[in-house]
PDB file of N, CA and C in Angstrom:
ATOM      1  N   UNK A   1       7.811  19.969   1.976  1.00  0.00           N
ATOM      2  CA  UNK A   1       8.025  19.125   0.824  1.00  0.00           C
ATOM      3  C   UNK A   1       7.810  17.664   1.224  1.00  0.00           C
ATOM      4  N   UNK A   2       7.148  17.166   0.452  1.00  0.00           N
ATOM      5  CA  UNK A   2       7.170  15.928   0.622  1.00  0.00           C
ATOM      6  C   UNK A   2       8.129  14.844  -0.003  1.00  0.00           C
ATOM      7  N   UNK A   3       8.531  13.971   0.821  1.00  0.00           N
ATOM      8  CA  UNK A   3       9.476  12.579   0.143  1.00  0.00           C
ATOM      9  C   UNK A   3       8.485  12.085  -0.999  1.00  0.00           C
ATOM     10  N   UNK A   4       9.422  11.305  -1.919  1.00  0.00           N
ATOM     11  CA  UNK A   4       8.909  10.529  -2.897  1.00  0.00           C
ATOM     12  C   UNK A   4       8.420   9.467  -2.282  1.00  0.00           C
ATOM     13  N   UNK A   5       9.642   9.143  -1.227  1.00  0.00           N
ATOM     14  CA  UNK A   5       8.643   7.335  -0.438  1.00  0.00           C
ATOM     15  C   UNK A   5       7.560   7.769  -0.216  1.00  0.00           C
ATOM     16  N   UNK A   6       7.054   9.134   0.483  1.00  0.00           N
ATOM     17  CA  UNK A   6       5.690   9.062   0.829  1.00  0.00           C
ATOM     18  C   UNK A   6       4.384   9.216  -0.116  1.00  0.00           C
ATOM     19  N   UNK A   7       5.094   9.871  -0.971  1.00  0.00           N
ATOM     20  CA  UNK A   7       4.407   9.903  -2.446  1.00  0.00           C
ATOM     21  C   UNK A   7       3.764   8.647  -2.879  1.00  0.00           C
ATOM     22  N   UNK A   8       4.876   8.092  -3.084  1.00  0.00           N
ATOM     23  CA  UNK A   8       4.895   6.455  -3.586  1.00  0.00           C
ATOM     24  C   UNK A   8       3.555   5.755  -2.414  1.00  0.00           C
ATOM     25  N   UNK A   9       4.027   6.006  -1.249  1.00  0.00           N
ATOM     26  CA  UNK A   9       3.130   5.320  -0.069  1.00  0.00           C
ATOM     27  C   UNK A   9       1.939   5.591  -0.289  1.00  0.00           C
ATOM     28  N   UNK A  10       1.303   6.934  -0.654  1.00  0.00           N
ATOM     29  CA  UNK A  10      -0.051   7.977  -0.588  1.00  0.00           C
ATOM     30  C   UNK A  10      -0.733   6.828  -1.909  1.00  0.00           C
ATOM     31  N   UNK A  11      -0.003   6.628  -2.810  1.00  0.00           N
ATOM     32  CA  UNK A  11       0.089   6.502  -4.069  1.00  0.00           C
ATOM     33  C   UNK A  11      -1.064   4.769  -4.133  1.00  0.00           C
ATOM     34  N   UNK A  12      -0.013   4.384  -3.491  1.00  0.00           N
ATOM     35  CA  UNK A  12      -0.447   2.690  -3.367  1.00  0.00           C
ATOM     36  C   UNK A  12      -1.306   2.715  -2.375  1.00  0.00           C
ATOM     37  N   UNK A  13      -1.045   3.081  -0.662  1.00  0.00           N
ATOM     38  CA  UNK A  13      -2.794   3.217  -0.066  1.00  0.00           C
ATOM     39  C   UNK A  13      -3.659   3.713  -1.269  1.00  0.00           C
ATOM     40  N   UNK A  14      -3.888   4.580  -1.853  1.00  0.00           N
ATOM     41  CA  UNK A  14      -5.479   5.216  -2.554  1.00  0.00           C
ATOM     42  C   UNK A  14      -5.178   3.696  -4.043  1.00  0.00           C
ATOM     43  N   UNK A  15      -4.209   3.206  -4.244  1.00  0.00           N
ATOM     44  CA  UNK A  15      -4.593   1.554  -4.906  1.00  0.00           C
ATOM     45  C   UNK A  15      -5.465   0.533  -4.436  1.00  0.00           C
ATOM     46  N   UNK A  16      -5.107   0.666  -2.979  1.00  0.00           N
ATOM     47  CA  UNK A  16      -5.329  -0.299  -2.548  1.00  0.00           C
ATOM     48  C   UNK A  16      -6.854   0.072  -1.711  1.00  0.00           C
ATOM     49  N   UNK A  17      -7.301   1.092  -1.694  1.00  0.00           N
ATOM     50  CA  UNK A  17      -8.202   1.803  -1.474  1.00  0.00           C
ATOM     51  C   UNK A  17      -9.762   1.815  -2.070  1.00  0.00           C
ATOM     52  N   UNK A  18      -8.934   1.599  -3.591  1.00  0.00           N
ATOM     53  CA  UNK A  18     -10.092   1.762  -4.793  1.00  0.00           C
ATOM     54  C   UNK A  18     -10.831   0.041  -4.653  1.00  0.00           C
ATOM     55  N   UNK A  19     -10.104  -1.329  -4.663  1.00  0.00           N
ATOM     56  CA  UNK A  19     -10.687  -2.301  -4.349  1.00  0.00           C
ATOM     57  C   UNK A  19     -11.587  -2.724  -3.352  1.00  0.00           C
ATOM     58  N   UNK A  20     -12.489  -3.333  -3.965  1.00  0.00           N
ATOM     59  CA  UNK A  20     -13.252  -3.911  -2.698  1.00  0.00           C
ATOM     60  C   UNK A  20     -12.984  -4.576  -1.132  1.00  0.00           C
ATOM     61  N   UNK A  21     -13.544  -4.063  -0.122  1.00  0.00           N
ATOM     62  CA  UNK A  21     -13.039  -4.205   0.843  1.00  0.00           C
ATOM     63  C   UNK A  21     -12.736  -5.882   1.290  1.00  0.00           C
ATOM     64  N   UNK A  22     -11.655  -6.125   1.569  1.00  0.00           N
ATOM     65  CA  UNK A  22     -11.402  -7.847   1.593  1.00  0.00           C
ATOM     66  C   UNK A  22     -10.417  -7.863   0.648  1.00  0.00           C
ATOM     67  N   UNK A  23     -10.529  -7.528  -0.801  1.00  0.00           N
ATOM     68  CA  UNK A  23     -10.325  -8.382  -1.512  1.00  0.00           C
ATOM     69  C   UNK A  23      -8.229  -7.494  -1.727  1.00  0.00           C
ATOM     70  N   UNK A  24      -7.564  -8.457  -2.426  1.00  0.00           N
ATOM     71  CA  UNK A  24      -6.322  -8.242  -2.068  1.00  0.00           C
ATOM     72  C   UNK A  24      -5.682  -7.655  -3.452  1.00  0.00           C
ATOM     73  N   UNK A  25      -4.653  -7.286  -3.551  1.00  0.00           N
ATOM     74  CA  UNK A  25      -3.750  -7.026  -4.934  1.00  0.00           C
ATOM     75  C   UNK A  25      -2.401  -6.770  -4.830  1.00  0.00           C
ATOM     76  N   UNK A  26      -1.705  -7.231  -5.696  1.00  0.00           N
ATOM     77  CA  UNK A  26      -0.452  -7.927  -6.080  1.00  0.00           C
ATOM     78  C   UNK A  26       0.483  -6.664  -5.817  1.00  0.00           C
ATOM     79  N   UNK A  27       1.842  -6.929  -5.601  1.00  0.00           N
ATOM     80  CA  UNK A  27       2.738  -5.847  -5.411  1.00  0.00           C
ATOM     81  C   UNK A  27       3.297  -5.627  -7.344  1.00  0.00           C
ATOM     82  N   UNK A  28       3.165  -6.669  -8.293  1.00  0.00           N
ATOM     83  CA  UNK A  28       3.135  -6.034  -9.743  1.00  0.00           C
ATOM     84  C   UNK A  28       1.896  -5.466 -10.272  1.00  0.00           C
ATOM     85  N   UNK A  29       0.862  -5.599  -9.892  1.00  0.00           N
ATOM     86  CA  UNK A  29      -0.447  -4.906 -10.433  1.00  0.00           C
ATOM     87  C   UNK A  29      -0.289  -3.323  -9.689  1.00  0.00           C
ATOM     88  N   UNK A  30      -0.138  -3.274  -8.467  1.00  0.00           N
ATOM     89  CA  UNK A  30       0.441  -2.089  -7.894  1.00  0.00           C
ATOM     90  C   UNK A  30       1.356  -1.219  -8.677  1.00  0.00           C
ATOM     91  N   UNK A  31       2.621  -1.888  -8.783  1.00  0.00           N
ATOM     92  CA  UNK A  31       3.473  -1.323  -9.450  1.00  0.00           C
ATOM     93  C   UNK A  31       3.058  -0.445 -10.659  1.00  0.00           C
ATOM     94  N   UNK A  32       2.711  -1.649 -11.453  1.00  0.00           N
ATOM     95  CA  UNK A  32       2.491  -1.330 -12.445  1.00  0.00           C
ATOM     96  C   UNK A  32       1.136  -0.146 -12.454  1.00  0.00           C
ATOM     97  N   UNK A  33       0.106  -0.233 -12.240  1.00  0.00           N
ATOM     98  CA  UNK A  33      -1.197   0.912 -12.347  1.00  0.00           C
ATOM     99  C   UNK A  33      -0.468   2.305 -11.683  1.00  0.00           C
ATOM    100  N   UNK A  34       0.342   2.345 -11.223  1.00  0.00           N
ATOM    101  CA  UNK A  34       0.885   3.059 -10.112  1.00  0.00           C
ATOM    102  C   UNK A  34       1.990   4.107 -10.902  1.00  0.00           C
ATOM    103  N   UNK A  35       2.761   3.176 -11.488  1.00  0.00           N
ATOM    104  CA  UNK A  35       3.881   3.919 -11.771  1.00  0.00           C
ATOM    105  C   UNK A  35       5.281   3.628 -10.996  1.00  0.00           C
ATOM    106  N   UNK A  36       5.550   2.542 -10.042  1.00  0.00           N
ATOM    107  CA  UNK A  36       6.339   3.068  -8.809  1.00  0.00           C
ATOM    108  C   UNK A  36       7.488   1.980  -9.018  1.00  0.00           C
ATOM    109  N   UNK A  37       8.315   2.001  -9.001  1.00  0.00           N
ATOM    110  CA  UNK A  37       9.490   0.863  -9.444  1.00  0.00           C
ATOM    111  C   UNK A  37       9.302  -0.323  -7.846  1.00  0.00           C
ATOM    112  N   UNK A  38       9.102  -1.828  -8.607  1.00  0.00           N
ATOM    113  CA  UNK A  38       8.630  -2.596  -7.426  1.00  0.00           C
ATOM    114  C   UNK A  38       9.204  -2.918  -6.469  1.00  0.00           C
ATOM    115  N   UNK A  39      10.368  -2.749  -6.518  1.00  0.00           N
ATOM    116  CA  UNK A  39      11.524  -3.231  -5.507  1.00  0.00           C
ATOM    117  C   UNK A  39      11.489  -2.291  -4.182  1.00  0.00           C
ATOM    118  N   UNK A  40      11.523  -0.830  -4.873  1.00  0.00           N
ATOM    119  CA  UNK A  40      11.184   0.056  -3.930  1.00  0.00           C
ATOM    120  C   UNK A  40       9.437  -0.223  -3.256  1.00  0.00           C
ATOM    121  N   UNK A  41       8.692  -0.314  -3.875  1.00  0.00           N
ATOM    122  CA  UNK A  41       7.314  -0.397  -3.443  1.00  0.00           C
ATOM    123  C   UNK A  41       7.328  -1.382  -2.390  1.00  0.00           C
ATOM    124  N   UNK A  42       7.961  -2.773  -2.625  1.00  0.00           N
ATOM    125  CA  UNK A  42       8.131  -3.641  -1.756  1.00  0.00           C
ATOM    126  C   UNK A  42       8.815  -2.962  -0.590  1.00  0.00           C
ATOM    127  N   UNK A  43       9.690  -2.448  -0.228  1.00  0.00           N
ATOM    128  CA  UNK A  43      10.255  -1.960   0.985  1.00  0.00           C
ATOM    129  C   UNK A  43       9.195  -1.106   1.855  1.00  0.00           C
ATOM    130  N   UNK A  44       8.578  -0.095   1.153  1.00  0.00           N
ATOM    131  CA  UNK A  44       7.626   0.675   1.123  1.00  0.00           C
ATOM    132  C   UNK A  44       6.375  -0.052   2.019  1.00  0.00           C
ATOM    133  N   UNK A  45       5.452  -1.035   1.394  1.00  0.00           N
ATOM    134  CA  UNK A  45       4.429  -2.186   1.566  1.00  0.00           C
ATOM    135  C   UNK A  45       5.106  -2.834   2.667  1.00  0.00           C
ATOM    136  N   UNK A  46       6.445  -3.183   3.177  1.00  0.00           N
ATOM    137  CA  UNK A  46       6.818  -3.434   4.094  1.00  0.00           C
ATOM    138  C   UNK A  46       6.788  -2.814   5.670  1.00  0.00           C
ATOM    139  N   UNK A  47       7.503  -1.904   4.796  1.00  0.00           N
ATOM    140  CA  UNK A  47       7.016  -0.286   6.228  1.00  0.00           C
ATOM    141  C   UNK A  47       5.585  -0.173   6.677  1.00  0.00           C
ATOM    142  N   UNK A  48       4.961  -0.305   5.680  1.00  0.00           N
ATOM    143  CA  UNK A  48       3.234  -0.027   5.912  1.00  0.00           C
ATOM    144  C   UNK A  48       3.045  -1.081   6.685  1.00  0.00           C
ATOM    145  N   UNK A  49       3.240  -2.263   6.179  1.00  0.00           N
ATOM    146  CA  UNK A  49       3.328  -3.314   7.246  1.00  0.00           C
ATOM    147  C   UNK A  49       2.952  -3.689   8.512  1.00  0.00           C
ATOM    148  N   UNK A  50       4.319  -3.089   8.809  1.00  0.00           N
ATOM    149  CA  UNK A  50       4.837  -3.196  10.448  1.00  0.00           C
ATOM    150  C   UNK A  50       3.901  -1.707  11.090  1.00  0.00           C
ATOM    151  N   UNK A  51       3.871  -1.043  10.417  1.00  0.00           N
ATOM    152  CA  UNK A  51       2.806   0.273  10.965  1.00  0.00           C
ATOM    153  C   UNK A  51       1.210  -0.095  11.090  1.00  0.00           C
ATOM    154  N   UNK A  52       0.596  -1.389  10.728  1.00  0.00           N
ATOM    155  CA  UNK A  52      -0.412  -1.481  10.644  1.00  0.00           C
ATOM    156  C   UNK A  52      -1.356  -0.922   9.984  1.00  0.00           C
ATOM    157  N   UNK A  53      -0.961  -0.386   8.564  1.00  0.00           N
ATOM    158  CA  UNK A  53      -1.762  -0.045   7.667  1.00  0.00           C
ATOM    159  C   UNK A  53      -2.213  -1.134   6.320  1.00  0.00           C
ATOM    160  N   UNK A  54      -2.031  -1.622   6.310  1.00  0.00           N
ATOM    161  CA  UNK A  54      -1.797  -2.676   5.206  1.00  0.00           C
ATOM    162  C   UNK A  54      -1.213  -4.749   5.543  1.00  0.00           C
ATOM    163  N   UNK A  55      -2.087  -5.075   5.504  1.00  0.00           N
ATOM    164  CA  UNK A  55      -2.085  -6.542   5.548  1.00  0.00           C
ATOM    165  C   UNK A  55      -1.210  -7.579   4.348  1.00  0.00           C
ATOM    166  N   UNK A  56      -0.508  -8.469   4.860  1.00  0.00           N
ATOM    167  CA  UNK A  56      -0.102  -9.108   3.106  1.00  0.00           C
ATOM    168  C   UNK A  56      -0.920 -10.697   3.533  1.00  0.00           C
ATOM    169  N   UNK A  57      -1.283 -11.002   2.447  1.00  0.00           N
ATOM    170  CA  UNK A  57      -1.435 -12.620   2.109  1.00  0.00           C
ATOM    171  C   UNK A  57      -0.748 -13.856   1.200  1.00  0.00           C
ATOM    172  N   UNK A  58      -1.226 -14.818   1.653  1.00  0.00           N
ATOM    173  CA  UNK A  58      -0.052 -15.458   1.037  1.00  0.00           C
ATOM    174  C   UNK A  58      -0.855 -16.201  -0.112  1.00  0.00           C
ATOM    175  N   UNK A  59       0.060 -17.013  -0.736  1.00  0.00           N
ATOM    176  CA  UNK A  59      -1.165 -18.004  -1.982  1.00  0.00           C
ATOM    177  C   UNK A  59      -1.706 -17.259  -3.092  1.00  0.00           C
ATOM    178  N   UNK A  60      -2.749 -18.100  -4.050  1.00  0.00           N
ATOM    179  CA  UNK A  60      -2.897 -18.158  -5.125  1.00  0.00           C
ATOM    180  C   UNK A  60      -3.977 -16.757  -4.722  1.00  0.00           C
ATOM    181  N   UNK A  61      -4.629 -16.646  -4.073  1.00  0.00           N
ATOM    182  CA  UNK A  61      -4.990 -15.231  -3.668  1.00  0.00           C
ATOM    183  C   UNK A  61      -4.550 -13.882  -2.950  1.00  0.00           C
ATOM    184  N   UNK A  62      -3.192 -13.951  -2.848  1.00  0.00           N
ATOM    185  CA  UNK A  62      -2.556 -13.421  -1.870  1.00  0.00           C
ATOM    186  C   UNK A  62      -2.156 -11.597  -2.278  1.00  0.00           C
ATOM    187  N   UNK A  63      -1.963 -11.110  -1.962  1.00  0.00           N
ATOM    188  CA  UNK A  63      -1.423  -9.843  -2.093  1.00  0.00           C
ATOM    189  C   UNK A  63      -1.770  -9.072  -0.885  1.00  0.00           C
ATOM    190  N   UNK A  64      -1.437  -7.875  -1.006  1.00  0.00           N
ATOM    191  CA  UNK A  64      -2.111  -7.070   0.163  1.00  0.00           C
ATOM    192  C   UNK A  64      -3.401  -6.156   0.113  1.00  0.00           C
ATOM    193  N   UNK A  65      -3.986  -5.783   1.273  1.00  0.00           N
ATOM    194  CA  UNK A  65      -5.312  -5.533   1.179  1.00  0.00           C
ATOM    195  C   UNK A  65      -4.770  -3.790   2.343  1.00  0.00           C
ATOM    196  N   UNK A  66      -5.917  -3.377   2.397  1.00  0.00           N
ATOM    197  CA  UNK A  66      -5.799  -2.095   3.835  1.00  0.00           C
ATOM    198  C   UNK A  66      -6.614  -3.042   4.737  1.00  0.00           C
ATOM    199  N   UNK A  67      -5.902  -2.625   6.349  1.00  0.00           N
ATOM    200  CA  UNK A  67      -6.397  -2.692   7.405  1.00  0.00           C
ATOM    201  C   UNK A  67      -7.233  -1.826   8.100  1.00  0.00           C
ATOM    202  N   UNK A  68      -6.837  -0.240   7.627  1.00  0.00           N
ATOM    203  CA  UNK A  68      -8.003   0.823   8.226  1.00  0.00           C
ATOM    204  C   UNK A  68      -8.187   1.420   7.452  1.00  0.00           C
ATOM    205  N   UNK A  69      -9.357   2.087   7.620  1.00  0.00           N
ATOM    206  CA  UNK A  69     -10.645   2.847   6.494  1.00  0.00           C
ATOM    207  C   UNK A  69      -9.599   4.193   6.323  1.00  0.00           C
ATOM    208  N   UNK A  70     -10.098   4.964   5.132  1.00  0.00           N
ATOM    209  CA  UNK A  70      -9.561   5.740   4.632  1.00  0.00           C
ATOM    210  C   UNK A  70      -9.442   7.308   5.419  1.00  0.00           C
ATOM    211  N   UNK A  71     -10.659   7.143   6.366  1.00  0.00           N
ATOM    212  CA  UNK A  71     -10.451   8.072   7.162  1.00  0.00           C
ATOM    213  C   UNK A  71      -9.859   8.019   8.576  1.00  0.00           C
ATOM    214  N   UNK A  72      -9.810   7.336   8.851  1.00  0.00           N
ATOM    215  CA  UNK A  72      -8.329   6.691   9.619  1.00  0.00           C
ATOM    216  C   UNK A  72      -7.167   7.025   9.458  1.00  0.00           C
ATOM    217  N   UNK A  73      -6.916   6.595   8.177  1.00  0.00           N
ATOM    218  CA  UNK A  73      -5.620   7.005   7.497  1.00  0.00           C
ATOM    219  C   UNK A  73      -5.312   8.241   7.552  1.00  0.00           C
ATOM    220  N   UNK A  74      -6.427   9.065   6.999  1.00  0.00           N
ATOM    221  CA  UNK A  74      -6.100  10.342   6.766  1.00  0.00           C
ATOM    222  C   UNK A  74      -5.454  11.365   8.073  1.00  0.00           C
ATOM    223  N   UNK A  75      -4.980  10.664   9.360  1.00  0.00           N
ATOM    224  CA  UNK A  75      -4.853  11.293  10.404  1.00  0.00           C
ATOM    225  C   UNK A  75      -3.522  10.742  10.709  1.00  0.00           C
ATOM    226  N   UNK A  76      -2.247   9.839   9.992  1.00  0.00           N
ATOM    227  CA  UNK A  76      -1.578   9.285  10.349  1.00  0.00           C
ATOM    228  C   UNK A  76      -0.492   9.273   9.478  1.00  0.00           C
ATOM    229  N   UNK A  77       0.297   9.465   9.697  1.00  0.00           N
ATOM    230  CA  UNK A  77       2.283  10.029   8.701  1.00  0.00           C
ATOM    231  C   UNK A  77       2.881   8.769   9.264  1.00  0.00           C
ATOM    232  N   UNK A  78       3.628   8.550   7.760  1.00  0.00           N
ATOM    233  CA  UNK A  78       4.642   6.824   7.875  1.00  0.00           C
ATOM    234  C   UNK A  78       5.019   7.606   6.446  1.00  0.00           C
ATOM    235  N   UNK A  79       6.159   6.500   6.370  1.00  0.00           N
ATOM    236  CA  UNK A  79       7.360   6.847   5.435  1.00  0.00           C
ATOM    237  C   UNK A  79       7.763   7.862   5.248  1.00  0.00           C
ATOM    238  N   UNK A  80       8.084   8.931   6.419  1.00  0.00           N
ATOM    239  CA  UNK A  80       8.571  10.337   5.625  1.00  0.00           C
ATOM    240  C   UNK A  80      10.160   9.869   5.628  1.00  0.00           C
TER     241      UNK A  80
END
């Protein structure tokens, strides 16, 4: 069985997935396309974080982006 955090996690990588590579998106545009209540997502985007899956930025362009390609990912468990 899987956790919901990881759900939630699977959920927002393949968000953050679908954008062009570089370019960044918001932890409410997330939320929101997503489904995922933000407070939790933020803790979540945090974890990813520190695991090196996911980058944040700061400023009028800022949000977070992925750090490794999707098949990368696909070989690697965080948030259970």
């Amino acid at each position: 069985m899987i956790s919901q955090k990881s759900k939630y996690a699977l959920r927002a990588l393949l968000a953050l997935a679908r954008i062009a590579p570089g370019e960044t998106m918001r932890i409410a545009a997330i939320a929101a396309g997503e489904t995922i209540p933000k407070k939790f997502l933020e803790q979540i985007l945090l974890e990813l974080k520190r695991a090196g899956f996911v980058e944040s930025r700061r400023g009028k362009h800022g949000g977070y982006l992925l750090l490794r390609s999707l098949r990368r990912l696909s070989s690697v468990t965080c948030c259970g």
